[in-house]
N, C-alpha and C. Protein backbone atom coordinates (compact mmCIF):
# COMPACT_ATOMS: atom_id res chain seq x y z
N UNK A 1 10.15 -5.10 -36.84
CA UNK A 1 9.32 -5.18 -35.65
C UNK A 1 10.19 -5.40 -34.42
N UNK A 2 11.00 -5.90 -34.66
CA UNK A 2 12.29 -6.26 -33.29
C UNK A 2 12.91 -5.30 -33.25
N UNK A 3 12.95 -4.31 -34.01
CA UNK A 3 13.61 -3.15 -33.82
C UNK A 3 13.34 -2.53 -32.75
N UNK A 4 12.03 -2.26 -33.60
CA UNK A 4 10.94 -1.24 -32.53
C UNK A 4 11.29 -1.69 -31.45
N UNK A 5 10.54 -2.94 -31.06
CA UNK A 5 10.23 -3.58 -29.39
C UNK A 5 11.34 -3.01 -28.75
N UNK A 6 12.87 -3.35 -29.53
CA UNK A 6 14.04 -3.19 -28.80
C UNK A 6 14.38 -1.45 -28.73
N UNK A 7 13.79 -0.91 -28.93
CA UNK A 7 13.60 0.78 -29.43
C UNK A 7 12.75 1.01 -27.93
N UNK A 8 11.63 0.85 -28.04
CA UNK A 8 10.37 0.66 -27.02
C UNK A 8 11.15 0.07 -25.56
N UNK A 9 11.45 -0.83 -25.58
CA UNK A 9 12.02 -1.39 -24.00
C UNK A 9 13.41 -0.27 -23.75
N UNK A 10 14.58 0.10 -24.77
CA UNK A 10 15.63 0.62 -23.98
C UNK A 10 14.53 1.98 -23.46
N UNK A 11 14.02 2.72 -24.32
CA UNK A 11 13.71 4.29 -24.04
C UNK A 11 12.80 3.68 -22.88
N UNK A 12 12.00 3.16 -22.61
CA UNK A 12 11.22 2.43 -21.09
C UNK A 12 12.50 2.39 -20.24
N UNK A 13 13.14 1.72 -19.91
CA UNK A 13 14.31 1.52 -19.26
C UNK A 13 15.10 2.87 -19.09
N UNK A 14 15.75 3.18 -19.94
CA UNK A 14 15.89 4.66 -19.83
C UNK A 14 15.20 5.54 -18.95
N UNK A 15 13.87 5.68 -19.22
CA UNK A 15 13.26 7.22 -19.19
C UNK A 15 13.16 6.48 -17.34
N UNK A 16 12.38 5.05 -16.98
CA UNK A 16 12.74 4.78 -15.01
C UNK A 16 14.18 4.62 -14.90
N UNK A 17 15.39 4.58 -15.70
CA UNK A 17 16.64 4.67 -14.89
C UNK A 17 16.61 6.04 -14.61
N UNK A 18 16.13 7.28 -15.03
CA UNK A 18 16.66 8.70 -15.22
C UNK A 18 15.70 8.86 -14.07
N UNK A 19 14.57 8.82 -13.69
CA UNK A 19 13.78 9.07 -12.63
C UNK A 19 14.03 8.60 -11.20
N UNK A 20 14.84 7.05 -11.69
CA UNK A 20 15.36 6.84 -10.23
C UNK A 20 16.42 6.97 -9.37
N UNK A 21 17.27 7.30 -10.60
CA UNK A 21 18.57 8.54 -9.73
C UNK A 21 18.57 9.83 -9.54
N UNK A 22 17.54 10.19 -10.59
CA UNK A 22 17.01 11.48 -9.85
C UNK A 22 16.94 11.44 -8.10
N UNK A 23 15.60 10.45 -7.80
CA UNK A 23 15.29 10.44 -6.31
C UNK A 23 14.43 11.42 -5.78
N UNK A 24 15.42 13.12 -5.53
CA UNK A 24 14.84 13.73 -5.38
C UNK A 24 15.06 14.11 -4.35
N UNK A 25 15.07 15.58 -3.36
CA UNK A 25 15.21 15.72 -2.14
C UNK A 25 14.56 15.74 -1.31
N UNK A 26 12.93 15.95 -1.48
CA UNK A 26 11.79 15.96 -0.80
C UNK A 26 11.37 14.39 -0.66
N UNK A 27 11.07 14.10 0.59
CA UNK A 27 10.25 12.77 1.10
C UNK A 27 9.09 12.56 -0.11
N UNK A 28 9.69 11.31 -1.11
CA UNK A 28 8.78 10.45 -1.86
C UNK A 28 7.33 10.11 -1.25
N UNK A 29 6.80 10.69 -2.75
CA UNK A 29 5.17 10.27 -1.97
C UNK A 29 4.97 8.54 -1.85
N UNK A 30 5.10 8.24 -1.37
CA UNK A 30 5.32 6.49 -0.83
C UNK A 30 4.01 6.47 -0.41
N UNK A 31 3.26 5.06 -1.08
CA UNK A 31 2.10 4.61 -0.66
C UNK A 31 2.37 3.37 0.20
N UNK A 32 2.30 3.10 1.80
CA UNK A 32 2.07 2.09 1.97
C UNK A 32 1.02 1.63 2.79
N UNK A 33 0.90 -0.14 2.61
CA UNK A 33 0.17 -0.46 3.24
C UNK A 33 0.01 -1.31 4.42
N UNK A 34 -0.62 -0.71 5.80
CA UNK A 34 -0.70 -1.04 7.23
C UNK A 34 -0.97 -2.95 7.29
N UNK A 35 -0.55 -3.61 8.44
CA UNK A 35 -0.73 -4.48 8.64
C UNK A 35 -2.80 -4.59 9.17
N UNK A 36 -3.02 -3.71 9.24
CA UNK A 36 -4.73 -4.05 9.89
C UNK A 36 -5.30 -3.58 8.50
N UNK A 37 -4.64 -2.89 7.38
CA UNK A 37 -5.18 -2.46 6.01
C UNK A 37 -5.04 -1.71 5.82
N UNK A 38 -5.15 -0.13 6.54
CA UNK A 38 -4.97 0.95 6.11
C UNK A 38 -3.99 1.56 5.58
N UNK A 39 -4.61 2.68 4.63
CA UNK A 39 -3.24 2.69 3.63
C UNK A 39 -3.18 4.41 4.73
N UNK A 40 -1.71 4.35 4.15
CA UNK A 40 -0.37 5.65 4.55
C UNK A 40 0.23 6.09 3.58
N UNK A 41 0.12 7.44 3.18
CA UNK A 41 0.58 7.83 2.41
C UNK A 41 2.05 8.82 3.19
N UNK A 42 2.66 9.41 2.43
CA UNK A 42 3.73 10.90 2.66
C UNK A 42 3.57 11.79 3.57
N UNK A 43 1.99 12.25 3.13
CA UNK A 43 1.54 13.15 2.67
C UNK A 43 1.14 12.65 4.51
N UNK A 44 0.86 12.12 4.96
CA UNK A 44 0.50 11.81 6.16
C UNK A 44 0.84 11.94 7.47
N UNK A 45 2.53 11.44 7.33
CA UNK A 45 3.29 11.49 7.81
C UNK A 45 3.32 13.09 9.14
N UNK A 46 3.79 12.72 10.32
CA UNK A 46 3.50 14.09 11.21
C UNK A 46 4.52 15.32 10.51
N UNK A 47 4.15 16.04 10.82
CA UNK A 47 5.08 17.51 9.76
C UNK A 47 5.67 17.99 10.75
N UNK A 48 6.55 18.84 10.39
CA UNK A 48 7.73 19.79 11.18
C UNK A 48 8.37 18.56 12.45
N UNK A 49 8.60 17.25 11.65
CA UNK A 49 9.52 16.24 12.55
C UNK A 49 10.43 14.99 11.52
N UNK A 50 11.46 15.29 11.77
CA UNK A 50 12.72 14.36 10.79
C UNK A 50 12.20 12.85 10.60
N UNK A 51 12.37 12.38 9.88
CA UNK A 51 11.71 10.84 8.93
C UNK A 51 13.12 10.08 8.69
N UNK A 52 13.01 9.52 9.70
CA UNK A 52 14.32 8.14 9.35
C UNK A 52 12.98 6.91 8.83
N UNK A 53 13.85 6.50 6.84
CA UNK A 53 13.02 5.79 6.42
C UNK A 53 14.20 4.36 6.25
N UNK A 54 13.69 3.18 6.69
CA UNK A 54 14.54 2.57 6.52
C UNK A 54 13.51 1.22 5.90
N UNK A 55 13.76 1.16 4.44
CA UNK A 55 13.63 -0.07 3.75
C UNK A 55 14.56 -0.96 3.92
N UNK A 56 13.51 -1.98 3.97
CA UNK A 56 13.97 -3.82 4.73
C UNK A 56 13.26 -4.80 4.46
N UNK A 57 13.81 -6.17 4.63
CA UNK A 57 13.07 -7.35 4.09
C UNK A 57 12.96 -7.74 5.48
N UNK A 58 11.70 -8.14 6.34
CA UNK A 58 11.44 -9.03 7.51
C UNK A 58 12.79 -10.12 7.62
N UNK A 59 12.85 -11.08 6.37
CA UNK A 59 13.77 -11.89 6.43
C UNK A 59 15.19 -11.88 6.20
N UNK A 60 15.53 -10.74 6.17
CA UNK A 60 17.09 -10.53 5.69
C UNK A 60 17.78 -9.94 7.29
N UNK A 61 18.50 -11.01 7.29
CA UNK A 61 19.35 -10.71 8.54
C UNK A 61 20.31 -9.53 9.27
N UNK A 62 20.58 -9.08 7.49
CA UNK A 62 21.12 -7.95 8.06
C UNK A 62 20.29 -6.73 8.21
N UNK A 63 18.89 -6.36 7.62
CA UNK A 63 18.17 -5.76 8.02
C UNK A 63 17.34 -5.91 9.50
N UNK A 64 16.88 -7.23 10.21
CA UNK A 64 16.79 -7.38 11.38
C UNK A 64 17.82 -6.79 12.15
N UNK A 65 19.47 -6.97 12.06
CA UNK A 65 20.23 -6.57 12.52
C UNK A 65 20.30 -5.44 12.95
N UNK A 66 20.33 -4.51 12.12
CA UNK A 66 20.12 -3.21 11.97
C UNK A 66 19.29 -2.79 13.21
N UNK A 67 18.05 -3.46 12.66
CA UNK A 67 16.83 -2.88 12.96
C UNK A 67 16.86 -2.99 14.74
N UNK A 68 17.59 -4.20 15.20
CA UNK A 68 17.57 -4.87 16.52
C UNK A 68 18.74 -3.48 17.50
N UNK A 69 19.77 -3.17 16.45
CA UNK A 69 20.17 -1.73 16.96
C UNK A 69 19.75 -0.84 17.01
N UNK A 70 18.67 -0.03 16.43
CA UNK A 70 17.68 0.83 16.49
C UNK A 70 16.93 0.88 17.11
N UNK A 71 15.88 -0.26 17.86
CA UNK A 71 15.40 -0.52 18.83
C UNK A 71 16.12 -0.36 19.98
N UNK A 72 17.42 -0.93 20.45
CA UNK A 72 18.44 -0.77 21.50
C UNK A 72 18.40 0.72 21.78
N UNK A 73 18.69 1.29 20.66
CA UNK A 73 19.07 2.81 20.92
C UNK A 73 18.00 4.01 20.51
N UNK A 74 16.80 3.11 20.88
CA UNK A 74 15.32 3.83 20.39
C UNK A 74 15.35 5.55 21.12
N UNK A 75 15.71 5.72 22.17
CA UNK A 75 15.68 7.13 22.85
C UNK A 75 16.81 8.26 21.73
N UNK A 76 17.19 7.64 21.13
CA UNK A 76 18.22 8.66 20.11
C UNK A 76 17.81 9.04 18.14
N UNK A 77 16.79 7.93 18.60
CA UNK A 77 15.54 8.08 17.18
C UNK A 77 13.98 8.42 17.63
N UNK A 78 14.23 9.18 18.97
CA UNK A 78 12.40 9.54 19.52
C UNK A 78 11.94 10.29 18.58
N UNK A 79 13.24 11.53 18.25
CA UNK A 79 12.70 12.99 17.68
C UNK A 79 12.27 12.81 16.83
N UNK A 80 12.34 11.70 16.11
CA UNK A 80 12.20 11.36 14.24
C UNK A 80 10.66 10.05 14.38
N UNK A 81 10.27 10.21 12.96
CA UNK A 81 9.56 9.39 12.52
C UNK A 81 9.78 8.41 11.66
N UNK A 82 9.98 7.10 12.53
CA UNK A 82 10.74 6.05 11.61
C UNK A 82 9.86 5.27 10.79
N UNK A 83 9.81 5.40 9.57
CA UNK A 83 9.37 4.60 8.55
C UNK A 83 9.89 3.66 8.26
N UNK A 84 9.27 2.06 8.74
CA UNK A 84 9.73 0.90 7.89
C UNK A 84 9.33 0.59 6.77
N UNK A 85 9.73 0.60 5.54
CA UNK A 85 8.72 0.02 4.70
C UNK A 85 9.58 -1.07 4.14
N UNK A 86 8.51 -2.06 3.35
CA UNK A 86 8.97 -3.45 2.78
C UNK A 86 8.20 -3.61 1.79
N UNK A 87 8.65 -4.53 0.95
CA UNK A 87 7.64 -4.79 -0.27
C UNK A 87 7.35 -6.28 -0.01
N UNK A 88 7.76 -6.57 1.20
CA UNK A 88 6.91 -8.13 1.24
C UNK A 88 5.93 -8.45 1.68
N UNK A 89 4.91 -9.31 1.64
CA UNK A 89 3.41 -9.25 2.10
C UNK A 89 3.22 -8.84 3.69
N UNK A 90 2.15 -8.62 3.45
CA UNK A 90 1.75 -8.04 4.85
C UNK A 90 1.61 -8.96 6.04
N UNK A 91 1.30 -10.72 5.50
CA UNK A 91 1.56 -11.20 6.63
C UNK A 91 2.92 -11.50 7.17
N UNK A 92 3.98 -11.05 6.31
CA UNK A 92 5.62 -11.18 6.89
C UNK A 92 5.86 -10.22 8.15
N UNK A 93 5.15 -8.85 7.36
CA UNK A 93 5.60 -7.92 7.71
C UNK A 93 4.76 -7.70 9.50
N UNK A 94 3.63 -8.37 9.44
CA UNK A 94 2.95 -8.62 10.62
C UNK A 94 3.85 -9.27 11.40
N UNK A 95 4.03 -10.49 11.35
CA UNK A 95 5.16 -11.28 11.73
C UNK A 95 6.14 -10.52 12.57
N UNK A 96 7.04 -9.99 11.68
CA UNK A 96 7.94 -8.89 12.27
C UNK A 96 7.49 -7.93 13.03
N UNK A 97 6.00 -7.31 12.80
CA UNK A 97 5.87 -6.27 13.71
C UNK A 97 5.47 -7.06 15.06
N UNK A 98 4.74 -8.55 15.54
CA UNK A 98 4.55 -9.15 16.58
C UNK A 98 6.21 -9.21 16.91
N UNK A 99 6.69 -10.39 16.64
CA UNK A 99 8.51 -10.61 16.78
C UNK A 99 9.07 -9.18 17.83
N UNK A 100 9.10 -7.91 17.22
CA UNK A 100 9.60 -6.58 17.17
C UNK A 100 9.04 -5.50 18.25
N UNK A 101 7.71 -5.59 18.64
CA UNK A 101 6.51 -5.51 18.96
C UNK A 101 6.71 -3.72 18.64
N UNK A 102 6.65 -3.61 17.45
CA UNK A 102 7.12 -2.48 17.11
C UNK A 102 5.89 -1.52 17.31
N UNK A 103 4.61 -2.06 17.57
CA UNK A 103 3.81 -1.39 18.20
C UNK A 103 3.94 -0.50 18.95
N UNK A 104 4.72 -1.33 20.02
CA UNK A 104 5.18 -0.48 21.12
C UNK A 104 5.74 1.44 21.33
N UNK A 105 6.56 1.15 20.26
CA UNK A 105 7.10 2.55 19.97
C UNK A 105 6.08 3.36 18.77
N UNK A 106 5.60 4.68 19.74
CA UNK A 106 4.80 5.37 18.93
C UNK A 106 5.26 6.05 17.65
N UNK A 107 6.52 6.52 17.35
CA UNK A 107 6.95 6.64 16.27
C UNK A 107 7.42 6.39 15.38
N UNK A 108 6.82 5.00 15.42
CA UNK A 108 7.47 3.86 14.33
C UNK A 108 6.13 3.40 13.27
N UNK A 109 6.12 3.94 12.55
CA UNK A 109 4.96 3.37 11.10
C UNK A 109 5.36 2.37 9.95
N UNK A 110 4.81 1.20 10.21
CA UNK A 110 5.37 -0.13 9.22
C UNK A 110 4.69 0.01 8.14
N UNK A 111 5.21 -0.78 6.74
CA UNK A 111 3.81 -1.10 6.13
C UNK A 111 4.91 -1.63 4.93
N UNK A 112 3.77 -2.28 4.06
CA UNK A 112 4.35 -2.71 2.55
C UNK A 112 4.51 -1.88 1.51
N UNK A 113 4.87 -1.57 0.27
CA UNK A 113 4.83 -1.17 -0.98
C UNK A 113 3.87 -2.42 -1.91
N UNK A 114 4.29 -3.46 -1.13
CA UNK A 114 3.95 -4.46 -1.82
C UNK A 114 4.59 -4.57 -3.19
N UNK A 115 4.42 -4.88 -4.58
CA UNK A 115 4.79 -5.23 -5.56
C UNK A 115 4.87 -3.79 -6.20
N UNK A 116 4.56 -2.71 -5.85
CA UNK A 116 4.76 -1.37 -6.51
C UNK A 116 6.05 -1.09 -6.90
N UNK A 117 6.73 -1.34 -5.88
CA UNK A 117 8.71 -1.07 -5.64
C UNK A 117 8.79 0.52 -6.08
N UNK A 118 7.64 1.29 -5.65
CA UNK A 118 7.77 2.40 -5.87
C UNK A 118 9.25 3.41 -5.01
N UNK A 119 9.70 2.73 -3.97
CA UNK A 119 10.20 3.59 -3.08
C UNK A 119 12.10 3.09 -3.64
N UNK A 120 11.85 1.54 -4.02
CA UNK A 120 12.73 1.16 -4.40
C UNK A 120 13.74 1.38 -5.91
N UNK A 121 12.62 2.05 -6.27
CA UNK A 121 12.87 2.52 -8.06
C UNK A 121 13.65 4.08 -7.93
N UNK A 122 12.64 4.63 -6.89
CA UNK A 122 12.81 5.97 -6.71
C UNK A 122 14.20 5.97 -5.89
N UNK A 123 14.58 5.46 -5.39
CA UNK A 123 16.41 5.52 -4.94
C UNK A 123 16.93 4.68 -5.69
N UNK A 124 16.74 4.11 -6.50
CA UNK A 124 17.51 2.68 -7.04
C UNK A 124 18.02 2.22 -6.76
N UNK A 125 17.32 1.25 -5.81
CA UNK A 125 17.91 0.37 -4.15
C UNK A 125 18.71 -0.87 -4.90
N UNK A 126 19.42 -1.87 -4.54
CA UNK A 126 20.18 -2.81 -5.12
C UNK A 126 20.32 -3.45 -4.05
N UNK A 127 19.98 -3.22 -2.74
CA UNK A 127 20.08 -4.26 -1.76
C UNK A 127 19.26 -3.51 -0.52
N UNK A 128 19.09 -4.06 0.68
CA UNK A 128 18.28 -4.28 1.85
C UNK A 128 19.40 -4.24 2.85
N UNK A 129 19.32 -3.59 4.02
CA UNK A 129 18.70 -2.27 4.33
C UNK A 129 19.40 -1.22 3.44
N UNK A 130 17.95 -0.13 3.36
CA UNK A 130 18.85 0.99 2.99
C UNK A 130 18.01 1.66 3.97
N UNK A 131 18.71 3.43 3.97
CA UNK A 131 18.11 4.33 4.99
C UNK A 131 18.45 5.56 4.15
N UNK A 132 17.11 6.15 4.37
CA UNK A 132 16.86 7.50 4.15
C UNK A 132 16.69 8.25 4.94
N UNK A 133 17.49 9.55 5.51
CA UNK A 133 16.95 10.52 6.75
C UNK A 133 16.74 11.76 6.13
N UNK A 134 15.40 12.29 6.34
CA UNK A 134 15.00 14.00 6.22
C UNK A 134 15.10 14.63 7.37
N UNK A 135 15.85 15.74 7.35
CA UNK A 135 14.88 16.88 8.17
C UNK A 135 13.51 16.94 8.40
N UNK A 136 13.11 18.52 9.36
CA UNK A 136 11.90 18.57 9.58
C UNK A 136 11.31 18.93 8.90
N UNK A 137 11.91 19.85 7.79
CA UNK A 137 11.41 19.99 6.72
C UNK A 137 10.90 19.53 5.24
N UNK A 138 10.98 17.63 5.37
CA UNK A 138 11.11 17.10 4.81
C UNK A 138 12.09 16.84 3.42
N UNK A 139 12.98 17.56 3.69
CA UNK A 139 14.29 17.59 3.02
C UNK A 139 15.23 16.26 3.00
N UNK A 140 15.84 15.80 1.64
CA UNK A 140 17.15 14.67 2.44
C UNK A 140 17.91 14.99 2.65
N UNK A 141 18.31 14.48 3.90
CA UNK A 141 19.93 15.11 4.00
C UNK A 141 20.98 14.14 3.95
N UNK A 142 20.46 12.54 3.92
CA UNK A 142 21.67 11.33 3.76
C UNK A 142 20.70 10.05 3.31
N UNK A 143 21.42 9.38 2.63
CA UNK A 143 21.02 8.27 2.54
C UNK A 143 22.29 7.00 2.78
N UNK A 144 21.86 5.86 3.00
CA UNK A 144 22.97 4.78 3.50
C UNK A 144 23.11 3.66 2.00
N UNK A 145 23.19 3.27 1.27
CA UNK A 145 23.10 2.47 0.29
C UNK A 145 23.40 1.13 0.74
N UNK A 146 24.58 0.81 1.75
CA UNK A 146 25.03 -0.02 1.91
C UNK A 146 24.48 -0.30 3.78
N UNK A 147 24.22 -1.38 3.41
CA UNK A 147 23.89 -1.98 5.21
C UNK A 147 24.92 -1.11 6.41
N UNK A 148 24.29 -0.31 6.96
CA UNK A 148 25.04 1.02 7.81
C UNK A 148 24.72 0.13 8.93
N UNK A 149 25.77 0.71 9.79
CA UNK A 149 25.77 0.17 11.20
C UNK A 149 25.29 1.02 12.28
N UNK A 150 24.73 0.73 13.15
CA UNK A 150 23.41 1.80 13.77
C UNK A 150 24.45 3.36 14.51
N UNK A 151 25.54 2.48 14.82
CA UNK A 151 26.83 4.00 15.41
C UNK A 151 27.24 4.32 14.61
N UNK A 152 26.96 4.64 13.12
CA UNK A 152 27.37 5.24 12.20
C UNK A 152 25.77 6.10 11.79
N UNK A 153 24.48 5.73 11.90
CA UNK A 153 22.77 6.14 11.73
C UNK A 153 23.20 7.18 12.83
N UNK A 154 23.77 7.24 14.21
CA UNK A 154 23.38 7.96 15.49
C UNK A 154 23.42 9.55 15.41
N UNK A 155 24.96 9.52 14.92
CA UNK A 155 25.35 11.22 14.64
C UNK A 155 24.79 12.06 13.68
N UNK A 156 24.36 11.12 12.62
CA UNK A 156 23.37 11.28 11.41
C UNK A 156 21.56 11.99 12.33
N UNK A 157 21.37 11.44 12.66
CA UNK A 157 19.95 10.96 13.09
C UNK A 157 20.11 12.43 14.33
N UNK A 158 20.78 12.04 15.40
CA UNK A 158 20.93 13.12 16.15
C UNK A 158 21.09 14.33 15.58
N UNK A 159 21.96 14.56 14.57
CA UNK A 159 21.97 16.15 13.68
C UNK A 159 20.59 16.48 12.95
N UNK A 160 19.60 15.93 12.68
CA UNK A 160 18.44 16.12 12.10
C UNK A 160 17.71 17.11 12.88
């Protein structure tokens, strides 16, 4: 019987490690969810315009960091549609969007995964921030694994 189980958990493990380095080149159908409730899907997202997605924890400093450069240099991320997403509750993530007033900027869409870690499985994230940029065609064309520094996002982001 311990066989099995131990049979059963690697091929589980297995079959989501093989799916999440896959990834994939097309923008993940990502479910998240809005600070007032509404859910956002992919599939939603405005079309024929580049998607800088940048997963982050409200509380991780170096993702604020980041994020506090991106805002600075918001006129060089207009063309794109920046996706924050987080898997921490929605009242963090509120928090941050008052703090941020990320309202402000119309092409900025927040929201949670919440406990899904769907977006996080699907790149097989290992740390906070990461960044994903598509084309307009919803294509990837880079991802950052490691906490990127926003003048290293610019030339990236601008070529989209």
């Amino acid at each position: 019987m311990m066989r099995l189980t131990f049979l059963v958990m690697a091929m589980f493990v297995l079959c989501g490690m093989g799916a999440a380095q896959k990834g994939g080149n097309d923008i993940p159908m990502f479910k998240l969810w809005r600070t007032n409730g509404q859910l956002i899907t992919a599939k939603e997202l405005p079309a024929k315009k580049p998607v800088v997605l940048i997963y982050f924890a409200p509380d991780c400093h170096h993702c604020t960091d980041l994020l506090k450069g991106v805002f600075k240099e918001m006129p060089a991320f207009k063309k794109a549609t920046l996706v924050l997403a987080t898997f921490k509750p929605a009242n963090e993530l509120r928090s941050f969007e008052q703090t941020y007033k990320t309202a402000s900027y119309p092409n900025i869409i927040t929201g949670t995964e919440g406990n899904t870690f769907f977006l996080r499985y699907h790149y097989n994230m290992q740390r906070t921030p990461f960044v994903a940029l598509f084309n307009a065609a919803g294509k990837l064309v880079r991802t950052f694994d490691k906490e990127p520094m926003v003048k290293d996002l610019l030339p990236a982001v601008k070529a989209l």
